[in-house]
PDB file of N, CA and C in Angstrom:
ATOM      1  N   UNK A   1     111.223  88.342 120.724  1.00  0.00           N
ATOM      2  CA  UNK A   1     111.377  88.335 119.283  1.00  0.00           C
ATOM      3  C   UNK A   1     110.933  87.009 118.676  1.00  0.00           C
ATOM      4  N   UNK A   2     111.210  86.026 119.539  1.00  0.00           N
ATOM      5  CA  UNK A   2     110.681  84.610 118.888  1.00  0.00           C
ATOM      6  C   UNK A   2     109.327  84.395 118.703  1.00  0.00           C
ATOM      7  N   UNK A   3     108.545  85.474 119.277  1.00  0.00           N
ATOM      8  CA  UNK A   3     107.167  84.997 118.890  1.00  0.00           C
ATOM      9  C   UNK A   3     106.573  86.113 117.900  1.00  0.00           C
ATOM     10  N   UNK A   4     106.857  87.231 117.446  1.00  0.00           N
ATOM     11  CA  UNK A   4     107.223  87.870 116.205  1.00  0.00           C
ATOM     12  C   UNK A   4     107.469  87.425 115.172  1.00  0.00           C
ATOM     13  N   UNK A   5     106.133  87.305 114.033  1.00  0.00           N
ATOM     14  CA  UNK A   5     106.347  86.628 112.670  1.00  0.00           C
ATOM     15  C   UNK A   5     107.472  87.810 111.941  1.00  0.00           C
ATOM     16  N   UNK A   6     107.519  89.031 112.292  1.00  0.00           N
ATOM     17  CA  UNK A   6     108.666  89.794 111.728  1.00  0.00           C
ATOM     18  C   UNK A   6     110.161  89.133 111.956  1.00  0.00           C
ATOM     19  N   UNK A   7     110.166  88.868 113.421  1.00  0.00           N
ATOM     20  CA  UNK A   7     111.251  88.647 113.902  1.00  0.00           C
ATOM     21  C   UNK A   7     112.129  90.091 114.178  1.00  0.00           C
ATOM     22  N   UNK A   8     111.966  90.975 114.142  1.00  0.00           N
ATOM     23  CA  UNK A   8     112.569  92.379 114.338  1.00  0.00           C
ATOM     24  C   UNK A   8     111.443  92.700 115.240  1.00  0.00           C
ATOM     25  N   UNK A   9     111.595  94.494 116.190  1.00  0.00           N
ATOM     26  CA  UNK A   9     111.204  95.562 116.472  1.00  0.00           C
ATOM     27  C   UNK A   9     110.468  96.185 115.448  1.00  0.00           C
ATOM     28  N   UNK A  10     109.533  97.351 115.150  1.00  0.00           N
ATOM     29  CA  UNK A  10     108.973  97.823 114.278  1.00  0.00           C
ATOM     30  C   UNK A  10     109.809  99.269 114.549  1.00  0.00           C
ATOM     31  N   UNK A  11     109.786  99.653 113.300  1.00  0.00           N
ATOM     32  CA  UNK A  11     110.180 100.944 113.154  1.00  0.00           C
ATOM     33  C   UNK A  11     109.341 102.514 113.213  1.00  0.00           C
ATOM     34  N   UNK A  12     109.495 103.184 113.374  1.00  0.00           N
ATOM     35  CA  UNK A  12     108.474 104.569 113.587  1.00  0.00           C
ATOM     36  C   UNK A  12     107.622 104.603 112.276  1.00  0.00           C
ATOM     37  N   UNK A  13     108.508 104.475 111.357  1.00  0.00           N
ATOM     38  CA  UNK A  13     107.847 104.914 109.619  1.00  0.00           C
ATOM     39  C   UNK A  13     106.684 103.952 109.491  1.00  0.00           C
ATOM     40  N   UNK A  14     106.743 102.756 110.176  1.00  0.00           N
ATOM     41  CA  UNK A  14     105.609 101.621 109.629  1.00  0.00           C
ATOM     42  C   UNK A  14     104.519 101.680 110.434  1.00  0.00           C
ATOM     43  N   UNK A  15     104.483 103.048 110.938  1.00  0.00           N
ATOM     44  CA  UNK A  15     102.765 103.069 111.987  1.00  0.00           C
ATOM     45  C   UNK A  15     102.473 104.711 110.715  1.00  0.00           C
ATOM     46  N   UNK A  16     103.210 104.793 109.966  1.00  0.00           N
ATOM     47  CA  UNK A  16     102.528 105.833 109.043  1.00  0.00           C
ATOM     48  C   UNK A  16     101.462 105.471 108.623  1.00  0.00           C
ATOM     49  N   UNK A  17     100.952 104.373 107.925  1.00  0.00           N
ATOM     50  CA  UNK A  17      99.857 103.397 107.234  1.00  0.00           C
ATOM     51  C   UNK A  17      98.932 103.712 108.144  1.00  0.00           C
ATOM     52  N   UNK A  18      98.992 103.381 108.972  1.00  0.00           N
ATOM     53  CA  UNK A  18      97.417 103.050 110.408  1.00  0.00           C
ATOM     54  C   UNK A  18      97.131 105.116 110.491  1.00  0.00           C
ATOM     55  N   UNK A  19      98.634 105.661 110.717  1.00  0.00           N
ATOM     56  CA  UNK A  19      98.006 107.066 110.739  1.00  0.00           C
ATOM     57  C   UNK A  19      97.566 107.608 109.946  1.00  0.00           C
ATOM     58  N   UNK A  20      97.905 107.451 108.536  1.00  0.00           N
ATOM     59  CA  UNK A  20      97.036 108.393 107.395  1.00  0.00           C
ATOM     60  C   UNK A  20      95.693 107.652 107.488  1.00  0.00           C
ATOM     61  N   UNK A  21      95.391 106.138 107.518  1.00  0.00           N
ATOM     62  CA  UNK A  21      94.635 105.846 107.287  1.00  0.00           C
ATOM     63  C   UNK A  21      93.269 106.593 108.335  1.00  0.00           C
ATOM     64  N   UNK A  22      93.503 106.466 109.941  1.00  0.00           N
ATOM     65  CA  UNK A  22      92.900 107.067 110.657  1.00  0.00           C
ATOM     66  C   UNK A  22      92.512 108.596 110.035  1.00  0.00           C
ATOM     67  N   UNK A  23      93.430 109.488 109.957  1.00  0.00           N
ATOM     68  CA  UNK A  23      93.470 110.941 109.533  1.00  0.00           C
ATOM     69  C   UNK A  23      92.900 111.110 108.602  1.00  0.00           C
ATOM     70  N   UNK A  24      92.281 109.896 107.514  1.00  0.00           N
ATOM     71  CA  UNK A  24      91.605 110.127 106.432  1.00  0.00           C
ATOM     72  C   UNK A  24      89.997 110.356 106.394  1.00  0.00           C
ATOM     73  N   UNK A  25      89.475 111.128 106.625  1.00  0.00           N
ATOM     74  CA  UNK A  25      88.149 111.267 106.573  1.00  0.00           C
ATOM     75  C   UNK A  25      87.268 110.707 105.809  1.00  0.00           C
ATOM     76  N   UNK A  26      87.856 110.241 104.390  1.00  0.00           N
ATOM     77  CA  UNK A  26      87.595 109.712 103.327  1.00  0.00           C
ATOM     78  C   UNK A  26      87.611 108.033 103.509  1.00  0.00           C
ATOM     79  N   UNK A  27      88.608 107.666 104.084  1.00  0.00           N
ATOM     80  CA  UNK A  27      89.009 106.274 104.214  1.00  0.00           C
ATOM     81  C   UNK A  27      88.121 105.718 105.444  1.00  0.00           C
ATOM     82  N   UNK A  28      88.104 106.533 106.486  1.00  0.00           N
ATOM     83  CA  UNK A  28      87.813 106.260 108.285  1.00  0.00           C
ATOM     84  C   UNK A  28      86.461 106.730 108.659  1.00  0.00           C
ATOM     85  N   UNK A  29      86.460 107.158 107.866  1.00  0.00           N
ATOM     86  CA  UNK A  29      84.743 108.091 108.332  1.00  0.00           C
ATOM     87  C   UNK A  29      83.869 106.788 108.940  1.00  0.00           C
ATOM     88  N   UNK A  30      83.665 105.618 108.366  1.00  0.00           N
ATOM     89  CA  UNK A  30      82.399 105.210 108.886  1.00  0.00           C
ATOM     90  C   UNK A  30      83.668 103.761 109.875  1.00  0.00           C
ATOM     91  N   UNK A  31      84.457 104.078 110.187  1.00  0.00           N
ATOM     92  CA  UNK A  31      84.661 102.855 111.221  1.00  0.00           C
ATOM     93  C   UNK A  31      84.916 103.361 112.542  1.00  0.00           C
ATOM     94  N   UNK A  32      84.207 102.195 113.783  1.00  0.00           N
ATOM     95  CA  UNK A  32      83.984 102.583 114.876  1.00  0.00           C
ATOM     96  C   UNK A  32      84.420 101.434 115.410  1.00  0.00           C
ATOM     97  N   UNK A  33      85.054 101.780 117.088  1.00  0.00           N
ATOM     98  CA  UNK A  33      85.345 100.824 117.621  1.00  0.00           C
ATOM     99  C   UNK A  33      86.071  99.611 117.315  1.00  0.00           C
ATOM    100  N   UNK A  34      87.034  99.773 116.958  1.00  0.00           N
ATOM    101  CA  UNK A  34      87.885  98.588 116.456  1.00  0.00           C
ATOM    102  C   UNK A  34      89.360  99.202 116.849  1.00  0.00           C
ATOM    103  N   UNK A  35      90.168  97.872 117.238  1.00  0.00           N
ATOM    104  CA  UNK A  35      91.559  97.947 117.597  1.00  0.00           C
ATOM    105  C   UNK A  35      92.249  98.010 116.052  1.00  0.00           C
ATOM    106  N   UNK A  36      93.445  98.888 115.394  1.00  0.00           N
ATOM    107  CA  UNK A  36      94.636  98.571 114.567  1.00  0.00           C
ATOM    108  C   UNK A  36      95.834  98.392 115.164  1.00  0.00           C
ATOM    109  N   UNK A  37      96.173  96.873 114.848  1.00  0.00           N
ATOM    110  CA  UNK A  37      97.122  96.531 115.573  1.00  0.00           C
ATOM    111  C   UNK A  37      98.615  96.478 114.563  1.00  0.00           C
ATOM    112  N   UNK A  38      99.558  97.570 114.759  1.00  0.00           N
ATOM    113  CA  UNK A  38     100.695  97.639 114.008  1.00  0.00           C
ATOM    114  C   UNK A  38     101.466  96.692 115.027  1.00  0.00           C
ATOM    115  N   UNK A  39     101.892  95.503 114.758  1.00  0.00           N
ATOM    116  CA  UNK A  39     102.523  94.494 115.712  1.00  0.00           C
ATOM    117  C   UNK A  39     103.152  93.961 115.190  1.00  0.00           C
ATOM    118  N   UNK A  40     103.444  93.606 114.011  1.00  0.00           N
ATOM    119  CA  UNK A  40     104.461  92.695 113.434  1.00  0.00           C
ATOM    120  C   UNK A  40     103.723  91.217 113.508  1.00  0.00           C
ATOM    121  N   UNK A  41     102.692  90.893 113.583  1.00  0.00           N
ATOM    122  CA  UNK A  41     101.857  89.684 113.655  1.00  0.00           C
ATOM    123  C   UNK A  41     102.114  89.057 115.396  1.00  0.00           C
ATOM    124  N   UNK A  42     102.611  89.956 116.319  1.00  0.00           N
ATOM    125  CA  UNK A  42     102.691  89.536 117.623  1.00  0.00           C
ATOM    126  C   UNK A  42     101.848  88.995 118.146  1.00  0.00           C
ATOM    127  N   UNK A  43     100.569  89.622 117.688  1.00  0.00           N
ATOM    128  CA  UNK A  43      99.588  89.064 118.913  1.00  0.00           C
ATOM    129  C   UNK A  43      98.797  87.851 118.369  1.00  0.00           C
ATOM    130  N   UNK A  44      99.408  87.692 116.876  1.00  0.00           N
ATOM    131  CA  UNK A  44      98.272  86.267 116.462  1.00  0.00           C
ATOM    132  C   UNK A  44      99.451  85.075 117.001  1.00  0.00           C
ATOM    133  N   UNK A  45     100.275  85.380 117.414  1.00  0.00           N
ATOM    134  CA  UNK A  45     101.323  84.625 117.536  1.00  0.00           C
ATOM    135  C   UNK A  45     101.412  83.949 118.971  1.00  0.00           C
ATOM    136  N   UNK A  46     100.783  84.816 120.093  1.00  0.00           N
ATOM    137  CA  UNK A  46     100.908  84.707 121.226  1.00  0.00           C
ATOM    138  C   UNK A  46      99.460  84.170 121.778  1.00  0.00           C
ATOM    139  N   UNK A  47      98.338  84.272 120.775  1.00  0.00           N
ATOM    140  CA  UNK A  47      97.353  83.640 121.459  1.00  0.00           C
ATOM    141  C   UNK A  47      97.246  82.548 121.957  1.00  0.00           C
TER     142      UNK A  47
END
């Protein structure tokens, strides 16, 4: 948790964002190959 700019766990509801966004044909259509990282800022934290 200490290296978590949240400082909490993430909750189920807050990976909704990354899924509509994916599911959107409109929004997602032209992106390829790229990581979305729902992390709570974990991994800029740990580099």
């Amino acid at each position: 948790m200490g290296h978590t700019p949240m400082g909490r766990f993430g909750n189920a509801e807050e990976l909704i964002g990354a899924a509509v966004f994916l599911a959107s044909h409109a929004a997602s259509s032209f992106v390829t190959g790229t990581d979305i990282r729902v992390d709570g800022g974990f991994l800029s934290q740990t580099i």
